[in-house]
Protein backbone atom coordinates (compact mmCIF):
# COMPACT_ATOMS: atom_id res chain seq x y z
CA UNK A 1 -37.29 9.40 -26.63
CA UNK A 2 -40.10 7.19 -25.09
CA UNK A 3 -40.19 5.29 -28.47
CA UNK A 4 -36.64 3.98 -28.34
CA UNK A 5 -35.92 4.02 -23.98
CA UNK A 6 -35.23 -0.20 -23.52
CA UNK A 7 -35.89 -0.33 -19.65
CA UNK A 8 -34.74 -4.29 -20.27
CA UNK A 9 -31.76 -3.08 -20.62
CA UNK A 10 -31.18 -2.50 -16.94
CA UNK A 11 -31.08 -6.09 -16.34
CA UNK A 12 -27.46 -6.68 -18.05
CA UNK A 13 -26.02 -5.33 -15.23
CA UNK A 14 -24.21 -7.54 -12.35
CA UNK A 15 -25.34 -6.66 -8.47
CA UNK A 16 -22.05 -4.68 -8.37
CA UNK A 17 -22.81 -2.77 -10.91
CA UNK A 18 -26.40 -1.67 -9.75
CA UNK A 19 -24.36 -0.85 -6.45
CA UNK A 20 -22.01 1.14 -8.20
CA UNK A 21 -24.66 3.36 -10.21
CA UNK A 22 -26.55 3.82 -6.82
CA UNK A 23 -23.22 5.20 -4.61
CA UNK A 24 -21.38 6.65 -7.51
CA UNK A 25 -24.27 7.91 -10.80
CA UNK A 26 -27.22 8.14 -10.19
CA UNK A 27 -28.88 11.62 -9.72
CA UNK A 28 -29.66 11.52 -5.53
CA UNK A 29 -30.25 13.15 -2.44
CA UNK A 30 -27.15 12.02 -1.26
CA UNK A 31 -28.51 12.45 2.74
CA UNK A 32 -31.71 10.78 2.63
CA UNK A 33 -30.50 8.34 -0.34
CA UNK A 34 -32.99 8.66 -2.01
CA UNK A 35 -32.42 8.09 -5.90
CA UNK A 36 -34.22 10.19 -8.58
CA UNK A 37 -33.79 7.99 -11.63
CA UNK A 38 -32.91 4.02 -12.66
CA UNK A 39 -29.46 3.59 -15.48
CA UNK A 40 -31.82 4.07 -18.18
CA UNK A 41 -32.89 7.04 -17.31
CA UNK A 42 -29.25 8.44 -16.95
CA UNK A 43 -28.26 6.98 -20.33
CA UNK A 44 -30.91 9.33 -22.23
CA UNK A 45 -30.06 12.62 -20.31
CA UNK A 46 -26.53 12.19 -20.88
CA UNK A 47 -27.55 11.98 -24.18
CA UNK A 48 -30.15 14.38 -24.39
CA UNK A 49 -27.80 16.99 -22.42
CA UNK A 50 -24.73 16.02 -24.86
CA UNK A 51 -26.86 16.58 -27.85
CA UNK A 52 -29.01 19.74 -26.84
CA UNK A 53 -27.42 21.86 -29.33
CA UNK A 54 -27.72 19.64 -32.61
CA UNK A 55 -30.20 21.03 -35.05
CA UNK A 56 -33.61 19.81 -34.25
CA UNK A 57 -33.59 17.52 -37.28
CA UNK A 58 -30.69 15.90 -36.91
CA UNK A 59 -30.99 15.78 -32.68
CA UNK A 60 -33.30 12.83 -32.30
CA UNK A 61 -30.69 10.79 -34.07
CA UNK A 62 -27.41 11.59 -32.40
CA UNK A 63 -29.44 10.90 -29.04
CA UNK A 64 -30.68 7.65 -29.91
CA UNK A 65 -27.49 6.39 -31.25
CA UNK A 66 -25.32 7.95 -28.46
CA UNK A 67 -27.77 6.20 -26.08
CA UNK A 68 -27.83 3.13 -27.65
CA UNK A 69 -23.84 2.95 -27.17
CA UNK A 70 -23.37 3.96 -23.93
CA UNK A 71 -26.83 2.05 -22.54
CA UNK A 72 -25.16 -1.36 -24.56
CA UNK A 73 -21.84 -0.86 -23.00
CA UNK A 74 -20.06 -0.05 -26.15
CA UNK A 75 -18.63 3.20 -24.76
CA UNK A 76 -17.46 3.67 -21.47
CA UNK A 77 -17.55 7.57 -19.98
CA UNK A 78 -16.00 9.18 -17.30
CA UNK A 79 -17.17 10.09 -14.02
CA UNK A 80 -17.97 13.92 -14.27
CA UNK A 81 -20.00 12.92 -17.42
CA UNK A 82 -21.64 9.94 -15.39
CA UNK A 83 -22.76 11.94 -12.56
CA UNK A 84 -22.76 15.13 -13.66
CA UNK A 85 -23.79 16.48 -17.10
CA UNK A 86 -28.16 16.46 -16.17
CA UNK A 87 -27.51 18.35 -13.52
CA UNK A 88 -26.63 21.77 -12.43
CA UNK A 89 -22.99 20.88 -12.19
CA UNK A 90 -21.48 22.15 -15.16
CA UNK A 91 -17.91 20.73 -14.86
CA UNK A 92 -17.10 17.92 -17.26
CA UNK A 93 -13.72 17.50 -16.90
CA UNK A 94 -12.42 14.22 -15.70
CA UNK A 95 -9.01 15.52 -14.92
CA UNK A 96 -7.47 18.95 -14.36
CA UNK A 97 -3.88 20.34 -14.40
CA UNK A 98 -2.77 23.32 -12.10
CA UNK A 99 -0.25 25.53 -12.98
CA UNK A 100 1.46 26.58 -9.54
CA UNK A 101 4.48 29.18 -9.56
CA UNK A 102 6.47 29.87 -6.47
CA UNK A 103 4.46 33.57 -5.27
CA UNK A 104 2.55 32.99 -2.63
CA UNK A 105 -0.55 34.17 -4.41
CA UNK A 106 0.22 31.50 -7.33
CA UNK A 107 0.09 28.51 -4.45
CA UNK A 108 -2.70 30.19 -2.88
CA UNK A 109 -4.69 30.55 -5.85
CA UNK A 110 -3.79 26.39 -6.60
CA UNK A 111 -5.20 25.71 -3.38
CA UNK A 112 -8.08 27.52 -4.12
CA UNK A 113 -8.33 25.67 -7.52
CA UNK A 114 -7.66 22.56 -6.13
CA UNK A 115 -10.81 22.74 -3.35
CA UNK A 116 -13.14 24.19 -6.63
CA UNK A 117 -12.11 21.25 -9.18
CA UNK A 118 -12.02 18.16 -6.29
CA UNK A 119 -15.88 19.72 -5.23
CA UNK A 120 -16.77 19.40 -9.03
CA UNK A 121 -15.59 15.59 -9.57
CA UNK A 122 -12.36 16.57 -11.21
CA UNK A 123 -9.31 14.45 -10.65
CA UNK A 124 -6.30 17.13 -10.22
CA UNK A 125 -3.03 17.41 -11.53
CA UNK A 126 -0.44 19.96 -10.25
CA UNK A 127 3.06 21.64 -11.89
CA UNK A 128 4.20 22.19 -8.44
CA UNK A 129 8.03 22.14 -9.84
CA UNK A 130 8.63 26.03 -9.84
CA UNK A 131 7.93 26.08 -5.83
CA UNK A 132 12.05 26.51 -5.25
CA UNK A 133 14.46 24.47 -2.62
CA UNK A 134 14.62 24.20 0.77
CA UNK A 135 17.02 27.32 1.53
CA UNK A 136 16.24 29.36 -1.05
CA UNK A 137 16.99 32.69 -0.18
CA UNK A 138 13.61 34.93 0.05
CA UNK A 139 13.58 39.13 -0.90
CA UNK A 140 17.39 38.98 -1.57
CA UNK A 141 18.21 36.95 1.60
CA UNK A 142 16.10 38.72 4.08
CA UNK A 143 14.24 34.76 4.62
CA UNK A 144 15.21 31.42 3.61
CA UNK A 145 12.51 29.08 1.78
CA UNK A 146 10.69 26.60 3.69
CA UNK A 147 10.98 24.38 0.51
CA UNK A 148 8.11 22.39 -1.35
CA UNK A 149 7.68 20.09 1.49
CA UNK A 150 4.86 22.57 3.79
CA UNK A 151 2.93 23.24 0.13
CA UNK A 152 2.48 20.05 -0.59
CA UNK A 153 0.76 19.15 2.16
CA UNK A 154 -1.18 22.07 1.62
CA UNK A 155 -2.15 20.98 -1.06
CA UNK A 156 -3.18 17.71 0.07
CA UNK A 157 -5.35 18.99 2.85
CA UNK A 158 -6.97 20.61 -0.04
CA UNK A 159 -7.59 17.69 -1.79
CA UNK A 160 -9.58 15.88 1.56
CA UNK A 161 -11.22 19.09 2.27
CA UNK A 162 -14.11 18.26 0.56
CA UNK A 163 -15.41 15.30 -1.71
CA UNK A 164 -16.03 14.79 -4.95
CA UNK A 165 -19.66 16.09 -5.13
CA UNK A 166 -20.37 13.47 -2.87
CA UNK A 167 -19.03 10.94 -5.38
CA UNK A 168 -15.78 9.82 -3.44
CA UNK A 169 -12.88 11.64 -1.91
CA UNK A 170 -10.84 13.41 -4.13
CA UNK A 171 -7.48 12.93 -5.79
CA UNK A 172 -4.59 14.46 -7.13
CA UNK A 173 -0.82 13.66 -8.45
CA UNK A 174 1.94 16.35 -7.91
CA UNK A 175 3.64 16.55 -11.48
CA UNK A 176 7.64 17.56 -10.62
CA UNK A 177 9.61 18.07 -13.36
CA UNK A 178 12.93 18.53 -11.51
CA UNK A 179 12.62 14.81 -9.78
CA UNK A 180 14.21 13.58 -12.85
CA UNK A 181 17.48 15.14 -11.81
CA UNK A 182 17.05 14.64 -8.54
CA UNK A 183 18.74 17.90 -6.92
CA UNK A 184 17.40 21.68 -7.44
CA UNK A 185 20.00 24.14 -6.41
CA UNK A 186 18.54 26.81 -4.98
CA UNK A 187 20.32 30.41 -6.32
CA UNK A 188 23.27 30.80 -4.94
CA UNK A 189 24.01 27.67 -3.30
CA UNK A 190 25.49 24.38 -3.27
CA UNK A 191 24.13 20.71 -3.85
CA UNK A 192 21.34 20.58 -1.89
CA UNK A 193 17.79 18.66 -1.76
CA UNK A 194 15.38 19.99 -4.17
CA UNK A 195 12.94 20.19 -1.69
């Protein structure tokens, strides 16, 4: 990998750029700030890490040409990739969808999901439409439903919890499939808000 590593090639990037590998790529001990490794270096263990599994023959290859893209700017790759595949973070995912249903151990458990993905450098998506209406009765009427309101800022506090492996804050989009009609009757009663 020596023979084809261009160093040089760390001089096509802008000041902002440089600045943006340092915060948001580059392999670093994110409280002293001290940084491990320069682009270049990145480039080839993405590569090398990508390509691990290719017969040996063939390997050398795949990693130069890979490298040769992404080091050139000819393919762009997403954050978890960026930042994570050389090291022990195993997640690659750039964005995640949640499945929530309306238990309280289904929007527990998305919570839960939501802290593990954010922590890993996941963007998060979550089905949160089967959380029912405000009113909804609860154990055949015994409680009413607090609506979807109270979980979604649940969720969001799980979202800021924690960052994205020191990356940036993390993110996430509430996917509601019941906005487009704009009401969700709860069972057994009228019009009302569907949340």
């Amino acid at each position: 990998m020596d023979e084809f590593l261009d160093h040089w090639r760390d001089m096509n990037f802008s000041y902002a750029a440089v600045k943006q590998l340092e915060g948001k790529y580059l392999v670093q001990n994110r409280v002293s700030g001290e940084i491990y490794e320069s682009a270049q270096f990145l480039y080839i263990l993405v590569a090398a890490c990508l390509f691990s599994g290719y017969p040996r023959d063939t390997r050398m290859d795949y990693i130069k040409r890979f490298y040769d893209a992404i080091s050139t700017f000819k393919i762009s790759l997403p954050t978890p990739i960026m930042s994570g595949v050389r090291t022990p973070t195993r997640q690659f995912s750039s964005c995640v969808l949640i499945e929530c249903g309306d238990s309280l151990d289904s929007i527990n458990a998305t919570s839960s999901a939501i802290v593990k993905y954010v922590s890993q450098r996941a963007g998060i998506g979550i089905n949160a439409g089967r959380i029912r209406a405000l009113g909804s009765p609860i154990r055949g009427g015994e409680a009413f439903h607090t609506g979807c309101i109270p979980f979604y800022k649940h969720f969001q506090t799980a979202v800021k919890s924690c960052s994205q492996g020191g990356v940036r804050g993390g993110a996430a989009t509430p996917v509601l499939p019941d906005v487009a009609s704009g009401n969700r009757k709860p069972a057994g009663a009228e019009e009302q808000p569907w949340c």
